[in-house]
C-alpha atoms as a PDB file:
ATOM      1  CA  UNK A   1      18.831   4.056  -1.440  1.00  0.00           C
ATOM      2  CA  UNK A   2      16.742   5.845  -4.041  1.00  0.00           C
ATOM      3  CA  UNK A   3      14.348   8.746  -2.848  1.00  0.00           C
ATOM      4  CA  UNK A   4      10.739   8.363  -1.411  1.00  0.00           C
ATOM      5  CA  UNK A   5       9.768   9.721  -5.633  1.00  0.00           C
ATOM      6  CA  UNK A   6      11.378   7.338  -7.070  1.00  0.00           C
ATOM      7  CA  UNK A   7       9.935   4.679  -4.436  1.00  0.00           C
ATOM      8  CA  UNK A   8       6.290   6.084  -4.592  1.00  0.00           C
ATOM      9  CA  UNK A   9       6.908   6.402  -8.514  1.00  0.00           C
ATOM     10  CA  UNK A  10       7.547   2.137  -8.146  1.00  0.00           C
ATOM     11  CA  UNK A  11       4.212   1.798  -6.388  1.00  0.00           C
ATOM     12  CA  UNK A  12       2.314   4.025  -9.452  1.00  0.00           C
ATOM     13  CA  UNK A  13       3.715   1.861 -11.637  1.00  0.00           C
ATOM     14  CA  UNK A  14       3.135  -1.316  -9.744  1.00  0.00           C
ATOM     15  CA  UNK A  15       6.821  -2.198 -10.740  1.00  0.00           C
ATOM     16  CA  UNK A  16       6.753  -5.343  -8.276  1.00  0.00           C
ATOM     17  CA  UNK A  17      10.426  -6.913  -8.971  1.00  0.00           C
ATOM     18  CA  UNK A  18      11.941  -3.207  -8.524  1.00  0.00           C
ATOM     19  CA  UNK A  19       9.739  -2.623  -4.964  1.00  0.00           C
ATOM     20  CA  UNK A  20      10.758  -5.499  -3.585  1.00  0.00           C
ATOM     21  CA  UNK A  21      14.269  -5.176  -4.475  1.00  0.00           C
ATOM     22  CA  UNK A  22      14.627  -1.872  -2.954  1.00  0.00           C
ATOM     23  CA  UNK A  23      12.465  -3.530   0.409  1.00  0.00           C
ATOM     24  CA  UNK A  24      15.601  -5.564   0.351  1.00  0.00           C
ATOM     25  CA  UNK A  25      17.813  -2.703   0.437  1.00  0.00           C
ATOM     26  CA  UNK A  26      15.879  -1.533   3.851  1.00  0.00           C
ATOM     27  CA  UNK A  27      14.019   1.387   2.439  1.00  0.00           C
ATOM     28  CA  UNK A  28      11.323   3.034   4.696  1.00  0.00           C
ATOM     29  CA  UNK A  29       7.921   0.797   3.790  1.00  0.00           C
ATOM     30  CA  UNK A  30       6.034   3.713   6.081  1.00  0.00           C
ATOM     31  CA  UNK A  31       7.501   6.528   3.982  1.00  0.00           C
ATOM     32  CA  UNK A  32       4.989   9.230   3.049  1.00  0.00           C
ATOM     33  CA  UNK A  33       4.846  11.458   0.086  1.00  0.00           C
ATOM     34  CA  UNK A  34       2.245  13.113  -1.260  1.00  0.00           C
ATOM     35  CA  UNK A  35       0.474  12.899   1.350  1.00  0.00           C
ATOM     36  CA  UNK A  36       0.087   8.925   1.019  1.00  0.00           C
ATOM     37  CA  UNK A  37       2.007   6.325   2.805  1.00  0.00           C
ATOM     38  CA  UNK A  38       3.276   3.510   0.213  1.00  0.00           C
ATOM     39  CA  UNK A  39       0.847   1.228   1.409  1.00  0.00           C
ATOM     40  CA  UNK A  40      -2.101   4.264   0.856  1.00  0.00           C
ATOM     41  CA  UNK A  41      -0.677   4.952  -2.640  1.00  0.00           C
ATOM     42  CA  UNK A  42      -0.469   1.355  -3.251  1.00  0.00           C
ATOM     43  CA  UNK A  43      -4.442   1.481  -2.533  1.00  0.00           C
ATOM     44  CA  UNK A  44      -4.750   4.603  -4.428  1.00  0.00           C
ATOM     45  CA  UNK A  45      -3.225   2.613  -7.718  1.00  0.00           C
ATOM     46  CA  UNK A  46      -5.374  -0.544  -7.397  1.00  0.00           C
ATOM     47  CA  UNK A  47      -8.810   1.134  -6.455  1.00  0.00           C
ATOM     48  CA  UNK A  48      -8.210   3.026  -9.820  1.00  0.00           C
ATOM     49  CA  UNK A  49      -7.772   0.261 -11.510  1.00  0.00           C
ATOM     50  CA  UNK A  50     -11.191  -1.506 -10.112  1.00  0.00           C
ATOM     51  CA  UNK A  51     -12.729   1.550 -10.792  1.00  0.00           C
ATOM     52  CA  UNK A  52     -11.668   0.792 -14.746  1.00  0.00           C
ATOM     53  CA  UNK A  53     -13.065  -2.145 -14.796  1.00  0.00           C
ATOM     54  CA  UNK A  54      -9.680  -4.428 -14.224  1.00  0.00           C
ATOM     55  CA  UNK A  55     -11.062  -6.119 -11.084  1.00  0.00           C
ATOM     56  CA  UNK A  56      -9.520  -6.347  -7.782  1.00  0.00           C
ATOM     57  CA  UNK A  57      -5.952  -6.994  -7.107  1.00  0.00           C
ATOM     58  CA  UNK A  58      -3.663  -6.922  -4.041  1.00  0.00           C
ATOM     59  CA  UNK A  59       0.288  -7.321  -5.605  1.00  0.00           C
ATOM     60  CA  UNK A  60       1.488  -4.029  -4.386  1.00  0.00           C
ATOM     61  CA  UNK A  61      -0.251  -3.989  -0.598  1.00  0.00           C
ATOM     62  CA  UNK A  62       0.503  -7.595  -0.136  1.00  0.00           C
ATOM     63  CA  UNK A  63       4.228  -6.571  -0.807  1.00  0.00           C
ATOM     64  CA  UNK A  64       4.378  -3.669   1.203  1.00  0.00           C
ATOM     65  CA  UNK A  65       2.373  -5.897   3.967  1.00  0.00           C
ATOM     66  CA  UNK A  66       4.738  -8.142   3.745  1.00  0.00           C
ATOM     67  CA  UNK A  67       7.626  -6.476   4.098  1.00  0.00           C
ATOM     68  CA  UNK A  68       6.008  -4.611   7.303  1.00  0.00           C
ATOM     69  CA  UNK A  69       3.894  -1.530   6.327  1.00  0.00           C
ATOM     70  CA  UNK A  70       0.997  -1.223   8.743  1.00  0.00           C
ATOM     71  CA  UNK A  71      -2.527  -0.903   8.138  1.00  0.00           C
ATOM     72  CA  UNK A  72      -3.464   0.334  10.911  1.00  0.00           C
ATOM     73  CA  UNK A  73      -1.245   3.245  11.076  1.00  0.00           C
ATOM     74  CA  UNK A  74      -3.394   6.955  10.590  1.00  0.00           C
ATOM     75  CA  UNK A  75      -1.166   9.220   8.248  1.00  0.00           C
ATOM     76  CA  UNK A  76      -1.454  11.410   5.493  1.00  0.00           C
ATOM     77  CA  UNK A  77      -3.375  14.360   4.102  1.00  0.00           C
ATOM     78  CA  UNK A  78      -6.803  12.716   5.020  1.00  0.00           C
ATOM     79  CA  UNK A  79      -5.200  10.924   8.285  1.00  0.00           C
ATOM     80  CA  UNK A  80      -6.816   8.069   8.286  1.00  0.00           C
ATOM     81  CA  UNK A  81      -5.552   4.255   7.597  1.00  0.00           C
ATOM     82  CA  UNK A  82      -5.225   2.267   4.728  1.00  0.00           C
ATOM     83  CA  UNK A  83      -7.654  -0.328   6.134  1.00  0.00           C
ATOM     84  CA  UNK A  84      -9.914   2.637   6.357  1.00  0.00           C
ATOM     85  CA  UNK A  85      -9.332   4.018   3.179  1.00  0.00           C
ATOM     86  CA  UNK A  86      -9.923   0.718   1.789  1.00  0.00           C
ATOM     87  CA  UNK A  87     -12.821   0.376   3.715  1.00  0.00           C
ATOM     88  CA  UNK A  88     -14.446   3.946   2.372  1.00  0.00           C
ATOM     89  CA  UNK A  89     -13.171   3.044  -1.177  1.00  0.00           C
ATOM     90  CA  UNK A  90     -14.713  -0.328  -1.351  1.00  0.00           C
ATOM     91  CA  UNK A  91     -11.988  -2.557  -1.888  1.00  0.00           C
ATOM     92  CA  UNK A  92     -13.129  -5.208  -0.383  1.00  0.00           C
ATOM     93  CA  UNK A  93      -9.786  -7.795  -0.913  1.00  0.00           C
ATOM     94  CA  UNK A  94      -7.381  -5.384   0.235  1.00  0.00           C
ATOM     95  CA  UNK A  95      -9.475  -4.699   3.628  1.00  0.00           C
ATOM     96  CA  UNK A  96      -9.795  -8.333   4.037  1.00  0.00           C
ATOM     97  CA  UNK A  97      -6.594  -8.720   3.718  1.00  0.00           C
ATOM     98  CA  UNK A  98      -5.728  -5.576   6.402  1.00  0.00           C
ATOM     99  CA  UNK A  99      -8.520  -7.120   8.972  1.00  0.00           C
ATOM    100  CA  UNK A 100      -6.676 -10.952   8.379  1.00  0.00           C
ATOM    101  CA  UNK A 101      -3.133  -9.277   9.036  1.00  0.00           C
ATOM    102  CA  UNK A 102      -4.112  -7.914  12.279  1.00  0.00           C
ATOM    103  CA  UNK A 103      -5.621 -10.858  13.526  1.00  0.00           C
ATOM    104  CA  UNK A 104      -2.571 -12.709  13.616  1.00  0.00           C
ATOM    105  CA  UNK A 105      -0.250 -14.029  16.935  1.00  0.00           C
ATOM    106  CA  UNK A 106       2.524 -11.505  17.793  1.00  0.00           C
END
């Protein structure tokens, strides 16, 4: 399995085919580095890129989502979540997207 740089460096790049086959592999989707969980840095990428004008865009955080990372979950260097990160950032889709999630049946 490749190191939590190399899997953080996937998310930065939004390198979607790699990502998921390494989520196949069984990495850690709640890894943190940086102070960011994937699903944080994941945020981190695609707020940037509304911020530049490229619109709103879930690939990475419906991945990670997908393949289990949780919302919810308060870590990292400002410890809060990513639905609340999203929330304070403004990115609307990906915080609808957290708030759907948890409203599913267990």
């Amino acid at each position: 399995m490749k190191d939590d740089y190399i899997i953080h460096s996937m998310v930065e790049m939004e390198e979607l085919d790699d990502l998921r086959k390494e989520i196949e592999s069984g990495i850690d989707v709640e890894v943190v580095h940086g102070g960011l969980s994937l699903l944080q840095h994941a945020l981190d990428v695609e707020i940037a890129g509304i911020r530049a004008g490229n619109g709103s865009h879930v690939d990475v955080t419906a991945l990670l989502l997908s393949a289990g990372a949780d919302p919810f979950r308060k870590v990292g260097r400002e410890n809060q979540s990513a639905l609340e990160m999203a929330e304070e950032e403004g990115h609307w889709l990906a915080a609808a997207l957290f708030r759907a999630w948890g409203q599913r049946p267990a």
